[in-house]
Structure formats: C-alpha cells, structure tokens
PDB file of N, CA and C in Angstrom:
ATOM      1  N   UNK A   1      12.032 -19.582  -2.510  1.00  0.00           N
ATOM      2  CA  UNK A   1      11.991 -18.493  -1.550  1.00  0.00           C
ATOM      3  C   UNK A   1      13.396 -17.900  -1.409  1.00  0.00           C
ATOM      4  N   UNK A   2      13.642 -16.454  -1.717  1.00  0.00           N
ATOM      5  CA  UNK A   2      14.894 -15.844  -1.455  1.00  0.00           C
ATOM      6  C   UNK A   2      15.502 -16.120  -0.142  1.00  0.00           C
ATOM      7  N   UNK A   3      16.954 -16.411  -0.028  1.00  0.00           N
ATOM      8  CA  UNK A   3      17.230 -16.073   1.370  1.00  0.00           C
ATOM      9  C   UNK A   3      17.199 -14.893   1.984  1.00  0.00           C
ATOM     10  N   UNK A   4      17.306 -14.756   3.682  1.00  0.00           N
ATOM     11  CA  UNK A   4      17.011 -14.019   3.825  1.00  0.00           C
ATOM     12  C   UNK A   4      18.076 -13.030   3.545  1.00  0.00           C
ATOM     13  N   UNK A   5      19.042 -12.819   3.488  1.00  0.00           N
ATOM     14  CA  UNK A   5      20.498 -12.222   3.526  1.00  0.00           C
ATOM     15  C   UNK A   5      19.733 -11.529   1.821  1.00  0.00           C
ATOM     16  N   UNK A   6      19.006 -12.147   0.801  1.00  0.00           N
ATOM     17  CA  UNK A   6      18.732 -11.310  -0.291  1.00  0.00           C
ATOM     18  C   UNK A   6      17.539 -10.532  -0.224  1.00  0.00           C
ATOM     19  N   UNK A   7      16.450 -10.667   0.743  1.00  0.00           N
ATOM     20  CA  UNK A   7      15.653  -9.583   0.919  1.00  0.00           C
ATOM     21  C   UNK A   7      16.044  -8.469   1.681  1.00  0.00           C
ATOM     22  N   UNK A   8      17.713  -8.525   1.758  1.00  0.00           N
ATOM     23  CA  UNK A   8      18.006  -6.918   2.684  1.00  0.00           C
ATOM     24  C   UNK A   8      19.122  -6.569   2.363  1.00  0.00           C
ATOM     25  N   UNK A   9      19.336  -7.097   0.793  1.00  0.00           N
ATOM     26  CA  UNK A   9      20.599  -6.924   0.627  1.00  0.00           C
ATOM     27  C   UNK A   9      20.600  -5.244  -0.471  1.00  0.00           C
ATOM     28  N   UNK A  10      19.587  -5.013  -0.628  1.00  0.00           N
ATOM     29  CA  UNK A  10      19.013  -3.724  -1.080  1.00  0.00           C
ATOM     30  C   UNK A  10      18.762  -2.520  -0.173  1.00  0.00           C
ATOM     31  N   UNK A  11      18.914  -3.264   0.753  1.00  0.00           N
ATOM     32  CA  UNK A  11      18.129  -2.184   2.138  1.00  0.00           C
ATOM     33  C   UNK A  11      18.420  -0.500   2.211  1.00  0.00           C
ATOM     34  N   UNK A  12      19.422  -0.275   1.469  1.00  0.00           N
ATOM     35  CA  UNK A  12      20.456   0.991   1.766  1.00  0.00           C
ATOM     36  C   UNK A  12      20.144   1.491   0.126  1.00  0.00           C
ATOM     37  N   UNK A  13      19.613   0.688  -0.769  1.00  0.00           N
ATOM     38  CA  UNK A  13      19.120   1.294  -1.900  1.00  0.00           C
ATOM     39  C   UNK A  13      17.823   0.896  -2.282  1.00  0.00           C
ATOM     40  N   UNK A  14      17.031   1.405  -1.520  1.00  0.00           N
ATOM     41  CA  UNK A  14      15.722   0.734  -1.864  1.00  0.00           C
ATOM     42  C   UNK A  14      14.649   1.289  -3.502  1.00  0.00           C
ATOM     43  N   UNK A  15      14.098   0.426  -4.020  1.00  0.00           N
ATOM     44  CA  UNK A  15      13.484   0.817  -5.179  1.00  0.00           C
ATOM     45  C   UNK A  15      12.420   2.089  -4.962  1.00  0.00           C
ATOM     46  N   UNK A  16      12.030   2.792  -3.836  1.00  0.00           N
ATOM     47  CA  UNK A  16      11.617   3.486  -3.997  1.00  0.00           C
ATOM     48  C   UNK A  16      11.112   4.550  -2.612  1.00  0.00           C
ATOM     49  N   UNK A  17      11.651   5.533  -2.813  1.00  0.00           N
ATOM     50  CA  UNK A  17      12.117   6.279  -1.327  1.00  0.00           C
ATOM     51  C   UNK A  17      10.976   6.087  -0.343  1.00  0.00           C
ATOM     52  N   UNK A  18      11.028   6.736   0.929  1.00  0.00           N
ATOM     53  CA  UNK A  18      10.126   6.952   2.162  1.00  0.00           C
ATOM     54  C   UNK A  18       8.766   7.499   1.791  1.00  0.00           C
ATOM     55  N   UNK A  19       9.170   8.613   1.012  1.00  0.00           N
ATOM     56  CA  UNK A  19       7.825   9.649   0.922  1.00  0.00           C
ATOM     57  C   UNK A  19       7.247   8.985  -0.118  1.00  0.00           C
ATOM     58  N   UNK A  20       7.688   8.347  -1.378  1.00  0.00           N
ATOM     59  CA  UNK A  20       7.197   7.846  -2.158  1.00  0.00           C
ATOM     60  C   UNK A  20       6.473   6.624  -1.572  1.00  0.00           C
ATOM     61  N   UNK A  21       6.429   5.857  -1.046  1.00  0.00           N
ATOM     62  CA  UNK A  21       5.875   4.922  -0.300  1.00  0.00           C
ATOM     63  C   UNK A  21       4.716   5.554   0.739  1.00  0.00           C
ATOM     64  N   UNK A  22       5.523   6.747   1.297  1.00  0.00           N
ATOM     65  CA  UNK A  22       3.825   7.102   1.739  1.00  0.00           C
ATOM     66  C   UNK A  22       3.105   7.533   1.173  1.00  0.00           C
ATOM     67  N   UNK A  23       3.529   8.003  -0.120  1.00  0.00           N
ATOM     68  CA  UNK A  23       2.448   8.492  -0.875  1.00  0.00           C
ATOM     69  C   UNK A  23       1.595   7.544  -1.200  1.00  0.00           C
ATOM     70  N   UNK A  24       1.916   6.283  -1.689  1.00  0.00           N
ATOM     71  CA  UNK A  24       1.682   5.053  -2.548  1.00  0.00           C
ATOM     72  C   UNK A  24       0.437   5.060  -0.960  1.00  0.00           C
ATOM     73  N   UNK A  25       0.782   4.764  -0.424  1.00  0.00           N
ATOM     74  CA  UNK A  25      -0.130   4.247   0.856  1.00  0.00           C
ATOM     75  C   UNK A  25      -1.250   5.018   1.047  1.00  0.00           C
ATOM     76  N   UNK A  26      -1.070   6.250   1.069  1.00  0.00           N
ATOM     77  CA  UNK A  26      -1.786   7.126   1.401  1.00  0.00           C
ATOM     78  C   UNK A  26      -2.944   7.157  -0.010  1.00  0.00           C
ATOM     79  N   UNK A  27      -2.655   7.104  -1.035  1.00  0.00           N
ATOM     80  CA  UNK A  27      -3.565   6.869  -2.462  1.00  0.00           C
ATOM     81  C   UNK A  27      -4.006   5.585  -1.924  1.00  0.00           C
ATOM     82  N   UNK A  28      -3.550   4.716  -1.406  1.00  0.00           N
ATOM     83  CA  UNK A  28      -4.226   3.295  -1.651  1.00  0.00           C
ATOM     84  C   UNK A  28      -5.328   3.361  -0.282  1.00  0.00           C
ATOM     85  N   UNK A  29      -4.984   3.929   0.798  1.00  0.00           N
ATOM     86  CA  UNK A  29      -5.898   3.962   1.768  1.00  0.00           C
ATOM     87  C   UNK A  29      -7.350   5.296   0.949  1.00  0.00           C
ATOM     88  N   UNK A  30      -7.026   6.518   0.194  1.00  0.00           N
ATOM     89  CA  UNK A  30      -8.204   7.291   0.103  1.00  0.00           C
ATOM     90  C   UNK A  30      -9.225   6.064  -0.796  1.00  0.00           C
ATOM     91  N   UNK A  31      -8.671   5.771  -1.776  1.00  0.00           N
ATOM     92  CA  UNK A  31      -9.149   4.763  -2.828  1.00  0.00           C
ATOM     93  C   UNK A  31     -10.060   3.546  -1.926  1.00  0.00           C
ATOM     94  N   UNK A  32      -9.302   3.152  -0.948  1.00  0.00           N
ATOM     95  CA  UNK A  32     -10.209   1.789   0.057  1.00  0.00           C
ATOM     96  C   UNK A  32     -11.977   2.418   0.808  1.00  0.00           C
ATOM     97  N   UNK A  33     -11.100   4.033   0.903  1.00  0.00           N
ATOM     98  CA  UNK A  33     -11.999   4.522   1.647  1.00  0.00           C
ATOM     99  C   UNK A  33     -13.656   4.898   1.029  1.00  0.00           C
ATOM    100  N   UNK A  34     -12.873   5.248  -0.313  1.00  0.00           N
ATOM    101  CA  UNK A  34     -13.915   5.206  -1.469  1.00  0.00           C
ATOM    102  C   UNK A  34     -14.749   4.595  -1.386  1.00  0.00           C
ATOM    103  N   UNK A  35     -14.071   3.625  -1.512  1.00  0.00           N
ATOM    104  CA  UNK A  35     -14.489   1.908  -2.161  1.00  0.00           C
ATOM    105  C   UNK A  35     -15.833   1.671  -1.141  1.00  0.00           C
ATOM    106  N   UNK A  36     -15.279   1.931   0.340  1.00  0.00           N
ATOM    107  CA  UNK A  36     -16.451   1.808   1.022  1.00  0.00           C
ATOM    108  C   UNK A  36     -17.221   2.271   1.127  1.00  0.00           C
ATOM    109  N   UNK A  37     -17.586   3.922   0.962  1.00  0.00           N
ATOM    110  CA  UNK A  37     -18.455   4.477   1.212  1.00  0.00           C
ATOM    111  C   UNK A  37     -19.297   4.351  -0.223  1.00  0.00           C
ATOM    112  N   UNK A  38     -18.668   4.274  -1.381  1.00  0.00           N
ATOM    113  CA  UNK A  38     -19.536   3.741  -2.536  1.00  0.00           C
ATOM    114  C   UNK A  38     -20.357   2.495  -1.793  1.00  0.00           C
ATOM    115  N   UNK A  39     -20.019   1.692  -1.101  1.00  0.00           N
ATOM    116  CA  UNK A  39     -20.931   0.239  -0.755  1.00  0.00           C
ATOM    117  C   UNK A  39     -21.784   0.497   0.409  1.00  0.00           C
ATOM    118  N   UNK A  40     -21.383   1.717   0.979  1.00  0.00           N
ATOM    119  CA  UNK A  40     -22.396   1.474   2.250  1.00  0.00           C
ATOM    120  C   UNK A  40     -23.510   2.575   1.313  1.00  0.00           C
ATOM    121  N   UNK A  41     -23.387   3.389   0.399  1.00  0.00           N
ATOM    122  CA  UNK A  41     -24.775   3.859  -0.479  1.00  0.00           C
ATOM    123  C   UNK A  41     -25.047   2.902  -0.950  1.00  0.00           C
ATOM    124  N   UNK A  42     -24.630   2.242  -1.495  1.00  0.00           N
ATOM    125  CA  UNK A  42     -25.190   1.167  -2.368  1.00  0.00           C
ATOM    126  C   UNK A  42     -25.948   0.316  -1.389  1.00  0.00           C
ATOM    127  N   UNK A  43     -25.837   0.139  -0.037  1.00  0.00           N
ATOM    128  CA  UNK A  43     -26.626  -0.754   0.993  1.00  0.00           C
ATOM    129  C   UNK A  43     -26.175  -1.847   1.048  1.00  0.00           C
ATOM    130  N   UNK A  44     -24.736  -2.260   0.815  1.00  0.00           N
ATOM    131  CA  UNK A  44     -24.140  -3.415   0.499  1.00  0.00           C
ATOM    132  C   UNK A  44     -23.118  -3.343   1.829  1.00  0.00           C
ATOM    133  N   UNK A  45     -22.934  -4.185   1.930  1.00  0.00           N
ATOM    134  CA  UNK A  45     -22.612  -4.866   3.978  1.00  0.00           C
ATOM    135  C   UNK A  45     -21.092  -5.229   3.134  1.00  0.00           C
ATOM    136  N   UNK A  46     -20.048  -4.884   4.111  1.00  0.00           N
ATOM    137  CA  UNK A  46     -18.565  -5.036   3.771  1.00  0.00           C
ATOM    138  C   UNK A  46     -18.472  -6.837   3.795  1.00  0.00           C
TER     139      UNK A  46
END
C-alpha cells in the first residue's frame, strides 16, 4: 500500500484534468443508465 504522502504527491499535476474527469463520469453514468433501462425492458429486476 502506497504511503500516504505518495497518493498526493501528484496532486498539483494530476493525470488528467477536471473537465476530463467529468466527462469520464458523465459517459460512465449515461452508459449505467442504459444498462438499466435495457433490464427493466427486458423484465429483469436490478
């Protein structure tokens, strides 16, 4: 397990900006949303 002093030692250069991350989120939430409404046609219980 990293210490903690190395999970923030990037903090000020992070691998990948703000908006890019919300983007990432925002694709991964439409995609979930999908996901479900494909299963509730299908008649399939989460």
């Amino acid at each position: 397990m990293p210490e903690f002093d190395e999970i923030f030692e990037d903090w000020d250069n992070p691998l990948i900006t703000w908006d890019e991350a919300k983007q990432l989120c925002h694709e991964y939430f439409e995609e979930l949303m999908r996901s479900r409404e494909c299963k509730l046609k299908n008649g399939n219980s989460i």
